[in-house]
C-alpha atoms as a PDB file:
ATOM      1  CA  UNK A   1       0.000   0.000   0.000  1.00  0.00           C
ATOM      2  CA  UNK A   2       1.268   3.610  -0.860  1.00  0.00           C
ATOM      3  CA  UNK A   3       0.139   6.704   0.626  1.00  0.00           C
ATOM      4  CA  UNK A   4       1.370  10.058  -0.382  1.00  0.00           C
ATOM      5  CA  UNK A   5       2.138  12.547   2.661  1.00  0.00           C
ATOM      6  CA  UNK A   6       1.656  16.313   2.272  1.00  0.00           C
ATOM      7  CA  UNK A   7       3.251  19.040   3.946  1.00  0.00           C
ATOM      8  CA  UNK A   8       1.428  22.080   5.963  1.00  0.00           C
ATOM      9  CA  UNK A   9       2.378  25.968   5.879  1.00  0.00           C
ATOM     10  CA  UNK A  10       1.911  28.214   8.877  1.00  0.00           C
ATOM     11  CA  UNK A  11      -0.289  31.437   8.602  1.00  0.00           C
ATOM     12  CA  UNK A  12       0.860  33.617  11.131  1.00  0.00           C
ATOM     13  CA  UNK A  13       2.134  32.168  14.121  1.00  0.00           C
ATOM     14  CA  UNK A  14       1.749  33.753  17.721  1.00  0.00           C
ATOM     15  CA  UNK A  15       4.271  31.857  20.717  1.00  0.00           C
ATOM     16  CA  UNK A  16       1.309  33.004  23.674  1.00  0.00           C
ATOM     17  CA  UNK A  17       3.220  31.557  26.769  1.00  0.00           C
ATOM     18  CA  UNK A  18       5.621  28.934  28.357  1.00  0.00           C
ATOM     19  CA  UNK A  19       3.634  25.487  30.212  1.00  0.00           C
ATOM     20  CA  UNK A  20       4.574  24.296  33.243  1.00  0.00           C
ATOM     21  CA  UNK A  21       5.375  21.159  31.381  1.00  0.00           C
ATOM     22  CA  UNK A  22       8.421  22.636  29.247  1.00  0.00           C
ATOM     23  CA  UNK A  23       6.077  23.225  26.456  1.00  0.00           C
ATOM     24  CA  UNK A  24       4.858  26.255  24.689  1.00  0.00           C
ATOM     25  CA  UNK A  25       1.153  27.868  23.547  1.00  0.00           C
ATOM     26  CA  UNK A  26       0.347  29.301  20.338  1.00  0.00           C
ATOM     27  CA  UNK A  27      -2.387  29.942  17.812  1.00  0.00           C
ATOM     28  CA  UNK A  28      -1.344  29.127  14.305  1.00  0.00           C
ATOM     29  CA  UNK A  29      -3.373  28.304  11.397  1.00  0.00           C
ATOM     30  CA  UNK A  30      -2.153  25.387   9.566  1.00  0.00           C
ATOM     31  CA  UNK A  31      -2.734  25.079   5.939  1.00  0.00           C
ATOM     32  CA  UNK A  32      -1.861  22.399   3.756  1.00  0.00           C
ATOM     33  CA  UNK A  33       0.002  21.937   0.737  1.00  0.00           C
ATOM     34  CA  UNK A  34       0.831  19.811  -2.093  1.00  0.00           C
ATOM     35  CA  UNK A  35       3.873  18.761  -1.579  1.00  0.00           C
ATOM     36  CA  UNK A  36       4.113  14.680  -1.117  1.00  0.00           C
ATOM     37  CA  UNK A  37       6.588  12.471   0.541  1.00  0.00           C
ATOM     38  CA  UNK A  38       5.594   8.330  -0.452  1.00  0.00           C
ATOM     39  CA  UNK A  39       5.315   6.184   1.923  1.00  0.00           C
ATOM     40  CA  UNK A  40       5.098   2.518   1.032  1.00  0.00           C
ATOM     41  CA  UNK A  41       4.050  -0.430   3.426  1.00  0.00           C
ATOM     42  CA  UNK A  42       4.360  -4.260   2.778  1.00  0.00           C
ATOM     43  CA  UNK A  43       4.070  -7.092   5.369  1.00  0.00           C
ATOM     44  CA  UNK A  44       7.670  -8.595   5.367  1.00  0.00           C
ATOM     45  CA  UNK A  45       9.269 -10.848   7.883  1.00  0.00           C
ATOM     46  CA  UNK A  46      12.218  -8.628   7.585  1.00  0.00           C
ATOM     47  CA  UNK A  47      10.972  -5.539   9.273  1.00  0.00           C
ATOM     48  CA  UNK A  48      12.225  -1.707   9.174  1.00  0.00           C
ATOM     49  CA  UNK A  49      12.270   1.355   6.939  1.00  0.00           C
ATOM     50  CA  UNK A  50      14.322   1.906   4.040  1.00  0.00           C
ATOM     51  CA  UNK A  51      15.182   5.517   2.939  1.00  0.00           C
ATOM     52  CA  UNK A  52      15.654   7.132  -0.430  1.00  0.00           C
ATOM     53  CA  UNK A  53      15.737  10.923  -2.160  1.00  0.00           C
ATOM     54  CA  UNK A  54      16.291  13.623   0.001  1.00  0.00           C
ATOM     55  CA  UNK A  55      18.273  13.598   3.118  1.00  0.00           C
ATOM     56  CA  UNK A  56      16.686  12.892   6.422  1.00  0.00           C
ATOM     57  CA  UNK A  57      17.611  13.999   9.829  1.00  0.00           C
ATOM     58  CA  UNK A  58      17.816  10.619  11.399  1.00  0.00           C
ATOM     59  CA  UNK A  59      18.818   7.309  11.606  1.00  0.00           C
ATOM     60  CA  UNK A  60      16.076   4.774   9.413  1.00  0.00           C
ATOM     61  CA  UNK A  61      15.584   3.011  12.470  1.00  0.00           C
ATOM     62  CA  UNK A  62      14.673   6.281  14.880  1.00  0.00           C
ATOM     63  CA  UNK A  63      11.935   7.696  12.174  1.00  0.00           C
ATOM     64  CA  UNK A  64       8.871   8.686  13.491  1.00  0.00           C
ATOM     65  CA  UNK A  65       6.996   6.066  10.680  1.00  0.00           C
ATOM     66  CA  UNK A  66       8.576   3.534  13.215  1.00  0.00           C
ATOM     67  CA  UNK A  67       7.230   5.062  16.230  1.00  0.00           C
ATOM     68  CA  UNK A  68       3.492   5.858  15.001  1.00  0.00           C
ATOM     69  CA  UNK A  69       3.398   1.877  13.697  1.00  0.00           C
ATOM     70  CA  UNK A  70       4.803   0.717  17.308  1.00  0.00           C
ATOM     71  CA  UNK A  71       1.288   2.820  19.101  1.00  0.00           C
ATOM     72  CA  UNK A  72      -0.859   0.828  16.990  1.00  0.00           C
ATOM     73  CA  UNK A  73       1.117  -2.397  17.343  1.00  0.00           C
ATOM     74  CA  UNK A  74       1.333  -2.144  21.143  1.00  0.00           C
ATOM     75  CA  UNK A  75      -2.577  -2.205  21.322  1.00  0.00           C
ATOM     76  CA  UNK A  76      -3.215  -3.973  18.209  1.00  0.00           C
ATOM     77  CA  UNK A  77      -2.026  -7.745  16.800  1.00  0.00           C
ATOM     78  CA  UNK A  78      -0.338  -6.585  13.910  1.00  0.00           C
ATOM     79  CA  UNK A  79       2.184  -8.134  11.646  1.00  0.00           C
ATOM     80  CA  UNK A  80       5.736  -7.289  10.908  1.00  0.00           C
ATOM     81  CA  UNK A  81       5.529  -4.835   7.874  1.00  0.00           C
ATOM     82  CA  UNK A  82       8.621  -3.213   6.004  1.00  0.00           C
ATOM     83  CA  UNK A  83       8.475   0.531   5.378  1.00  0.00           C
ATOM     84  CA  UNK A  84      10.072   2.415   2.690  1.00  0.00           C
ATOM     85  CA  UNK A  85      10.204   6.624   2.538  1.00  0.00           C
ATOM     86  CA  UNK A  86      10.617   8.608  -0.538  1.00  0.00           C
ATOM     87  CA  UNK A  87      11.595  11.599   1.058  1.00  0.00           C
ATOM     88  CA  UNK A  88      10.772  15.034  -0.582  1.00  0.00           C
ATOM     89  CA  UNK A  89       9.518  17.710   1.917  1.00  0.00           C
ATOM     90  CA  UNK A  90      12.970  19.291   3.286  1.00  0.00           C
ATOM     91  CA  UNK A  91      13.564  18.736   7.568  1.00  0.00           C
ATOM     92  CA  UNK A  92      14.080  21.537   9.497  1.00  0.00           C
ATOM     93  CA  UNK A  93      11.723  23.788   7.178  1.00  0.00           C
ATOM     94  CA  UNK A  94       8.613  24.459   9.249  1.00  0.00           C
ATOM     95  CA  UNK A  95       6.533  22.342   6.540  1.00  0.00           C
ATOM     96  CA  UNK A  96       5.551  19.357   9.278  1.00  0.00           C
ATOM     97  CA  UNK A  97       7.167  16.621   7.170  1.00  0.00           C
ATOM     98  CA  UNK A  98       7.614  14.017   9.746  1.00  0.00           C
ATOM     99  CA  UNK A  99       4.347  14.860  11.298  1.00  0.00           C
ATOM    100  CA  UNK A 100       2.647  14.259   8.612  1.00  0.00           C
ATOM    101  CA  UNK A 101       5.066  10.790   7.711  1.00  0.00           C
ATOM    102  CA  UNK A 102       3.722   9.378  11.379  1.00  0.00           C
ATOM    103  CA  UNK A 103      -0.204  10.537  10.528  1.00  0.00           C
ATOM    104  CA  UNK A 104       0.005   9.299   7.377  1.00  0.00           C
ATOM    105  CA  UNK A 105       1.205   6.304   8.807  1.00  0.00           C
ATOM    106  CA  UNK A 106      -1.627   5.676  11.363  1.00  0.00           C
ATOM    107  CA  UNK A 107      -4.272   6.022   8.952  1.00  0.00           C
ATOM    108  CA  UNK A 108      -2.973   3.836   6.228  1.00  0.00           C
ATOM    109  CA  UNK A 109      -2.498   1.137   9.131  1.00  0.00           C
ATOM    110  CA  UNK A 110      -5.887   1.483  10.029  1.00  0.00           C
ATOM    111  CA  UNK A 111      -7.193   1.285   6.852  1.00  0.00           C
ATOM    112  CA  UNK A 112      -5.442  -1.414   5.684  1.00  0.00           C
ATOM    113  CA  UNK A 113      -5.515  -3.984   8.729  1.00  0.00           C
ATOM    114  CA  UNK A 114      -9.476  -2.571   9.041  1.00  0.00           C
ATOM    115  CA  UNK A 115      -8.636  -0.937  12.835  1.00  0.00           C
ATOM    116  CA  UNK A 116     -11.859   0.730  12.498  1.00  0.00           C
ATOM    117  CA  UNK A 117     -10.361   3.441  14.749  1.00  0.00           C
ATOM    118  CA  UNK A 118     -12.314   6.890  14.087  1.00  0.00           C
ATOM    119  CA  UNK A 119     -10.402  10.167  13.061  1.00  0.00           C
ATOM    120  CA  UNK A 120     -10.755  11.194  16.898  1.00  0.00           C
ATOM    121  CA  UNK A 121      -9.092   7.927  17.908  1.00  0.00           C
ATOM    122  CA  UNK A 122      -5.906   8.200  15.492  1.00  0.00           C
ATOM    123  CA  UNK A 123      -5.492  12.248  16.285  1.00  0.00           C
ATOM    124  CA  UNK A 124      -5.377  11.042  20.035  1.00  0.00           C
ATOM    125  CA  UNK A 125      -2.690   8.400  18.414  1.00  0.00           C
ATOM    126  CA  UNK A 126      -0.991  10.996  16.446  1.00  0.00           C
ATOM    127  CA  UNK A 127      -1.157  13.647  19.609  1.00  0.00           C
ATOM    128  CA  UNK A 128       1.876  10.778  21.229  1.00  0.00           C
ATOM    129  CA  UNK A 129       3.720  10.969  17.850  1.00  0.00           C
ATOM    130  CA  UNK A 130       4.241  15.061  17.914  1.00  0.00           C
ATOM    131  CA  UNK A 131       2.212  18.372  19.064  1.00  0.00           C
ATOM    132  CA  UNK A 132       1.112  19.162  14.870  1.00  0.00           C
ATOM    133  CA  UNK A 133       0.738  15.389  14.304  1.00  0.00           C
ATOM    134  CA  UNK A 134      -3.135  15.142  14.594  1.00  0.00           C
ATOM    135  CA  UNK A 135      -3.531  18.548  12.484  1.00  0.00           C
ATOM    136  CA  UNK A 136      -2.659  15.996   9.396  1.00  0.00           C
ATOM    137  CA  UNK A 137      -5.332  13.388  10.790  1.00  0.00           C
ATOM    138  CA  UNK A 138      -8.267  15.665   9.096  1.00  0.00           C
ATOM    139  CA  UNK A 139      -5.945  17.068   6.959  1.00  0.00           C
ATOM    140  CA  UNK A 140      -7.955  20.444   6.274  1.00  0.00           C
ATOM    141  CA  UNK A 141      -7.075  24.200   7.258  1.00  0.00           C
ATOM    142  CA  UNK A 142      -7.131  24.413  10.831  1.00  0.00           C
ATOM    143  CA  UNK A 143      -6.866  27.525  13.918  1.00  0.00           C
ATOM    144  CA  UNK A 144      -4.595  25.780  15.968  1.00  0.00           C
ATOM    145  CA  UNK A 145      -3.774  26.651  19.768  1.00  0.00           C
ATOM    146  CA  UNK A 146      -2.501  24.606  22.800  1.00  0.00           C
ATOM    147  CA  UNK A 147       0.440  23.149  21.354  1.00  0.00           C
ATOM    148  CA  UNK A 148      -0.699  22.746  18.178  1.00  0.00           C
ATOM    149  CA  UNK A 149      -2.841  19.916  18.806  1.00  0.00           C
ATOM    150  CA  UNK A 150      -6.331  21.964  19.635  1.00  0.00           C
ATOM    151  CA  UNK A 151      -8.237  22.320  16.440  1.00  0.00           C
ATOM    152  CA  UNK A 152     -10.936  24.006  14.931  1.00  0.00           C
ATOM    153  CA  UNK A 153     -11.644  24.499  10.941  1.00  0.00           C
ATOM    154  CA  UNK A 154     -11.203  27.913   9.710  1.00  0.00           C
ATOM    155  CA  UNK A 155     -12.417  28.848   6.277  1.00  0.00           C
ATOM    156  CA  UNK A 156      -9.242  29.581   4.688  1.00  0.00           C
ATOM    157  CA  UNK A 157      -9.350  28.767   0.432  1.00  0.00           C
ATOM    158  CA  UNK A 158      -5.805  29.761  -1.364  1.00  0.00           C
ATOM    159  CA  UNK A 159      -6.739  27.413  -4.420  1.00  0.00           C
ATOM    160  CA  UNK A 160      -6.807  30.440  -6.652  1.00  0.00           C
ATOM    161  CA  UNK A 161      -2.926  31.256  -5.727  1.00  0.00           C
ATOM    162  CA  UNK A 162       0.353  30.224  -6.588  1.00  0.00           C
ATOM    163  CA  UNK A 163       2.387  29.093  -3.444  1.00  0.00           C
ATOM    164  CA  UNK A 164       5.943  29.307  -3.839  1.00  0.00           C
ATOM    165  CA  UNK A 165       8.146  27.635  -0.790  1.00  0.00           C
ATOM    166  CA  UNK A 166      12.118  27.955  -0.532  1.00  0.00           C
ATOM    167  CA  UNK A 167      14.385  25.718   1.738  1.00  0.00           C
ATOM    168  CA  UNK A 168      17.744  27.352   2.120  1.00  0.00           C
ATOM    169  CA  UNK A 169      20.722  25.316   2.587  1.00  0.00           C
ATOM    170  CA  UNK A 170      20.354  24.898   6.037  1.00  0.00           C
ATOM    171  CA  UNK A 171      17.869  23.880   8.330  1.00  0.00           C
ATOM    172  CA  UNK A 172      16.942  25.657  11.879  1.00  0.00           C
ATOM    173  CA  UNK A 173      16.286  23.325  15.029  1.00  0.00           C
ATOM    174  CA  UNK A 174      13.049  23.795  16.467  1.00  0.00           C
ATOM    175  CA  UNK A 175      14.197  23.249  19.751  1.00  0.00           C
ATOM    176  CA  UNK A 176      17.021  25.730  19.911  1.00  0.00           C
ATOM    177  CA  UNK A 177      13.932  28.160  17.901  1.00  0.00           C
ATOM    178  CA  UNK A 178      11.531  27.660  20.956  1.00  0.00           C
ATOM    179  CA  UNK A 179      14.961  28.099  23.550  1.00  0.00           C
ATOM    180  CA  UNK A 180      15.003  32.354  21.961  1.00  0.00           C
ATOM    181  CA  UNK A 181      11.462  32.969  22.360  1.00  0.00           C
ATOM    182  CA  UNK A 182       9.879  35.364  24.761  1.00  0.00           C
ATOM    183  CA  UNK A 183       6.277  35.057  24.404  1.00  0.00           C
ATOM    184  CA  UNK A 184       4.125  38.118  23.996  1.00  0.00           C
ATOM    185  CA  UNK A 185       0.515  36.661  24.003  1.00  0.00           C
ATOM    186  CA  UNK A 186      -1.612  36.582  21.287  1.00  0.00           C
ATOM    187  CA  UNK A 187      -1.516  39.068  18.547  1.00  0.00           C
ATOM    188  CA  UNK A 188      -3.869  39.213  15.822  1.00  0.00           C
ATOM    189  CA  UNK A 189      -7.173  36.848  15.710  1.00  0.00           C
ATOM    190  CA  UNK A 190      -5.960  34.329  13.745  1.00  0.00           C
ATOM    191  CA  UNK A 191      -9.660  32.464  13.635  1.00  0.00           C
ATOM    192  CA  UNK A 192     -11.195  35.567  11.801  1.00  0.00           C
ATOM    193  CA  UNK A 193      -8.620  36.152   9.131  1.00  0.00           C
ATOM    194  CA  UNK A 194     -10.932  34.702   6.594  1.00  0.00           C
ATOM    195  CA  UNK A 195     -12.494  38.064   6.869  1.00  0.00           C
ATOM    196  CA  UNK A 196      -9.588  39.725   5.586  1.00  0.00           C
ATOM    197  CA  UNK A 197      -8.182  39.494   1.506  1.00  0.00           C
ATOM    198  CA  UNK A 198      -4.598  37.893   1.237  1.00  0.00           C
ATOM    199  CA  UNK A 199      -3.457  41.153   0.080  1.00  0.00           C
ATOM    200  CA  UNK A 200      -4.100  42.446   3.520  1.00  0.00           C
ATOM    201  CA  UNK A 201      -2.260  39.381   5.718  1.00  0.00           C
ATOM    202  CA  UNK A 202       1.261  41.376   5.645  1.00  0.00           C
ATOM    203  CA  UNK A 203      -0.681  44.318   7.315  1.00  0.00           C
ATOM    204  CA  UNK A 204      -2.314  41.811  10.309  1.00  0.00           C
ATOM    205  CA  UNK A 205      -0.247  38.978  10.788  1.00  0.00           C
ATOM    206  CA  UNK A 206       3.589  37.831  11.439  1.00  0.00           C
ATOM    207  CA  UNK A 207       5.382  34.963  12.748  1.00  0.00           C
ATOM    208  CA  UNK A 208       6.659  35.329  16.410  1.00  0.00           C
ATOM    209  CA  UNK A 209       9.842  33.080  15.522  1.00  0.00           C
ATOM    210  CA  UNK A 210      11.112  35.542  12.177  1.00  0.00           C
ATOM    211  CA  UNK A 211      12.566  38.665  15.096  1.00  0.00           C
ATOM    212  CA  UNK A 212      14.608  36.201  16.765  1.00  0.00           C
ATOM    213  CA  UNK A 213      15.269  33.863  13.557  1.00  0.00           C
ATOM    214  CA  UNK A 214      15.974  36.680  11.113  1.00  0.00           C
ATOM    215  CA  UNK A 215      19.418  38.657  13.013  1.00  0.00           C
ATOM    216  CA  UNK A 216      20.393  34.426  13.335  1.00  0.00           C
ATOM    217  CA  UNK A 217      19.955  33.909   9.864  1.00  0.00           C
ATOM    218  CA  UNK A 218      19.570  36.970   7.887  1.00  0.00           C
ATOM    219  CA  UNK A 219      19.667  34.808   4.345  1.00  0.00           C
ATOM    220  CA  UNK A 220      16.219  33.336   5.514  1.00  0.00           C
ATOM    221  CA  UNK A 221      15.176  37.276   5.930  1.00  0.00           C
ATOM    222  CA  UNK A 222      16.313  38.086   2.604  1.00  0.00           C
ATOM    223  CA  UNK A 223      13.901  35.151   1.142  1.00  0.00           C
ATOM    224  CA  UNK A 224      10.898  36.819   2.375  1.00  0.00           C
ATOM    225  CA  UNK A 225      12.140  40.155   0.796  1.00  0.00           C
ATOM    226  CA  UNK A 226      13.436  38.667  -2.764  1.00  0.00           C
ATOM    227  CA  UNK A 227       9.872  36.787  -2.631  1.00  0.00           C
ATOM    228  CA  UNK A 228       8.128  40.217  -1.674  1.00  0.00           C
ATOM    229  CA  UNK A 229      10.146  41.954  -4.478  1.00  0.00           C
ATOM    230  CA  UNK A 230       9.166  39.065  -7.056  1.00  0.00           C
ATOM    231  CA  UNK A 231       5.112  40.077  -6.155  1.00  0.00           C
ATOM    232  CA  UNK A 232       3.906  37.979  -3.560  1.00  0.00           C
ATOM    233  CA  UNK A 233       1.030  39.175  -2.179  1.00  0.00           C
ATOM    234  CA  UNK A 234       2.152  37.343   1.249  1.00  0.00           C
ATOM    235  CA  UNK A 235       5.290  36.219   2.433  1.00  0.00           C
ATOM    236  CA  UNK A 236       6.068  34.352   6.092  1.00  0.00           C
ATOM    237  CA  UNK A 237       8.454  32.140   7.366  1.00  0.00           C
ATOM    238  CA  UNK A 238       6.509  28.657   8.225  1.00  0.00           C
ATOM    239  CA  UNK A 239       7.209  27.673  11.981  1.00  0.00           C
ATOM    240  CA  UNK A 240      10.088  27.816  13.094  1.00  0.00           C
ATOM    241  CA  UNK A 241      11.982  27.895   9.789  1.00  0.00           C
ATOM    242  CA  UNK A 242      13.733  27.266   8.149  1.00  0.00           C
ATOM    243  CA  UNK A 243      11.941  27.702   4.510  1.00  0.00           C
ATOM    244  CA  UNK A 244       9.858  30.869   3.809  1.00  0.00           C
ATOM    245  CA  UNK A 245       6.437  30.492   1.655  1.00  0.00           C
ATOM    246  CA  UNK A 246       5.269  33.042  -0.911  1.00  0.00           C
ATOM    247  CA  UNK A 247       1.471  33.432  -2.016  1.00  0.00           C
ATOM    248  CA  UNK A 248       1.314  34.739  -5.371  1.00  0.00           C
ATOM    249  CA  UNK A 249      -1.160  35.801  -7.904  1.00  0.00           C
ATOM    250  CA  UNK A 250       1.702  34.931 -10.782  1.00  0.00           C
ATOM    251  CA  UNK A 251       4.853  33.420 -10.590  1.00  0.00           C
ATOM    252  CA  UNK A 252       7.493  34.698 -12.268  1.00  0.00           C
ATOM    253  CA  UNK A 253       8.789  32.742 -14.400  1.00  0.00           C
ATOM    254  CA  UNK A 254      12.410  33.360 -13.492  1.00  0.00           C
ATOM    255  CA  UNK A 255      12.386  32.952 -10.198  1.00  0.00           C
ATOM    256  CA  UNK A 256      15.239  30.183 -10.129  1.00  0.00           C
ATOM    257  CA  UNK A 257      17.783  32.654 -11.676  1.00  0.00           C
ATOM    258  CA  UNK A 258      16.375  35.115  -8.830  1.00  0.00           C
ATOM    259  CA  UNK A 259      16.928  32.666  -6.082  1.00  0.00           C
ATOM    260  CA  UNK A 260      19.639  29.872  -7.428  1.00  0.00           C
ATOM    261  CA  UNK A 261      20.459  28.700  -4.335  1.00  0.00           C
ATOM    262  CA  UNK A 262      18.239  26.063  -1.679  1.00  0.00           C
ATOM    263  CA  UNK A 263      15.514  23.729  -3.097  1.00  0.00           C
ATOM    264  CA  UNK A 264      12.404  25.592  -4.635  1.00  0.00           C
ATOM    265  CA  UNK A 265       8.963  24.448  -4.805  1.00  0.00           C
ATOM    266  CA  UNK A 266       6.074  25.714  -7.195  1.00  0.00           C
ATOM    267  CA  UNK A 267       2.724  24.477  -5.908  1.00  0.00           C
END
């Protein structure tokens, strides 16, 4: 069985305050995007994960694939099965890739062994896996708060756009991201920017992480103003970097001249 895994985009992104527990509280809105990793899954008596195009940020045997399979396998009499990942969607870009690897995972288990488990039942799954793991359960635009993993659908349609998204070279660690951060509390209402046209978002929204990311990193700053300067009418970093999304009524068709270096994607 082969199920293709998209990634997810953050529209404005608001750190509110620390948790006892370590962790932190936003409000986000999560939207996602076309852009597919494959995951494959046979039953094999040799069991494991094999690896192949981009470069991933772990050993095969520490994926999260691995660990979402193990939940479901711990309550459930399932077989040895052999995994294999072809990896597309960038680590360390803010785009959810592994998130959406371990959800993709739990549902294509319980559809093919016939779990029965409802979408409630694999989000509480995918809540174990990662905080924006059960955002890719549904699948759909979401206002996210807690730690990602409180949802509610927001009304948020960018099918008549052009989303550009640009990985530099380098990746930033979400866990040295979250270290920098003073939260501020909320800023804008994230669950009512459907009332507002795209061409407005620069004027209402940011991303908490980009003033502490940006003096770090100023090449990921200069993204967001080359994609600006190439007209896109909205340009963020997505979490906590490092890639940087454009929304765009055209693309120009140039754009890899403008920005030769990091991988580019055109969705």
């Amino acid at each position: 069985m082969i199920v293709f895994a998209n990634a997810k985009i953050n529209i404005g992104l608001y750190v509110v305050s620390k948790r006892p527990d370590g962790y932190h509280n936003l409000e986000t809105l999560f939207y996602p995007v076309p852009l597919f990793d494959a995951i494959e899954m046979v039953e094999s008596d040799v069991a494991g994960l094999s690896v192949s195009g981009i470069m991933v940020d772990c050993p095969a045997g520490e994926n999260i694939i691995l660990k979402a399979y193990d939940l479901l396998k711990q309550d459930y009499n399932l077989p040895p099965v052999r995994f294999h990942l072809h990896k597309v969607i960038p680590y360390g870009a803010g785009l959810g890739g592994g998130s959406s690897n371990a959800a993709s995972v739990l549902k294509m288990v319980n559809d093919y062994f016939n779990l029965q488990l409802t979408g409630e039942h694999l989000k509480r799954y995918a809540a174990k896996t990662g905080a924006d793991c059960p955002f890719f359960i549904d699948n759909v635009p979401m206002f996210a708060t807690g730690i990602g993993d409180m949802l509610s659908p927001v009304n948020i349609d960018l099918s008549g756009y052009r989303i550009v998204i640009v990985k530099p070279t380098f990746s930033v660690s979400t866990r040295e991201a979250y270290k920098r951060i003073i939260p501020s509390g909320p800023g804008f209402n994230l669950n009512n920017l459907s009332s507002h046209p795209v061409e407005e978002w620069n004027e209402l929204i940011e991303n908490d992480f980009e003033k502490y990311i940006f003096p770090l990193y100023p090449e990921i700053k200069k993204l967001k103003e080359t994609l600006y300067g190439q007209g896109a009418v909205f340009a963020s970093m997505s979490g906590s970097g490092s890639s940087v999304f454009g929304i765009f009524n055209n693309v120009p068709e140039d754009l890899r001249k403008i920005i030769p270096e990091g991988i580019l994607f055109t969705l």
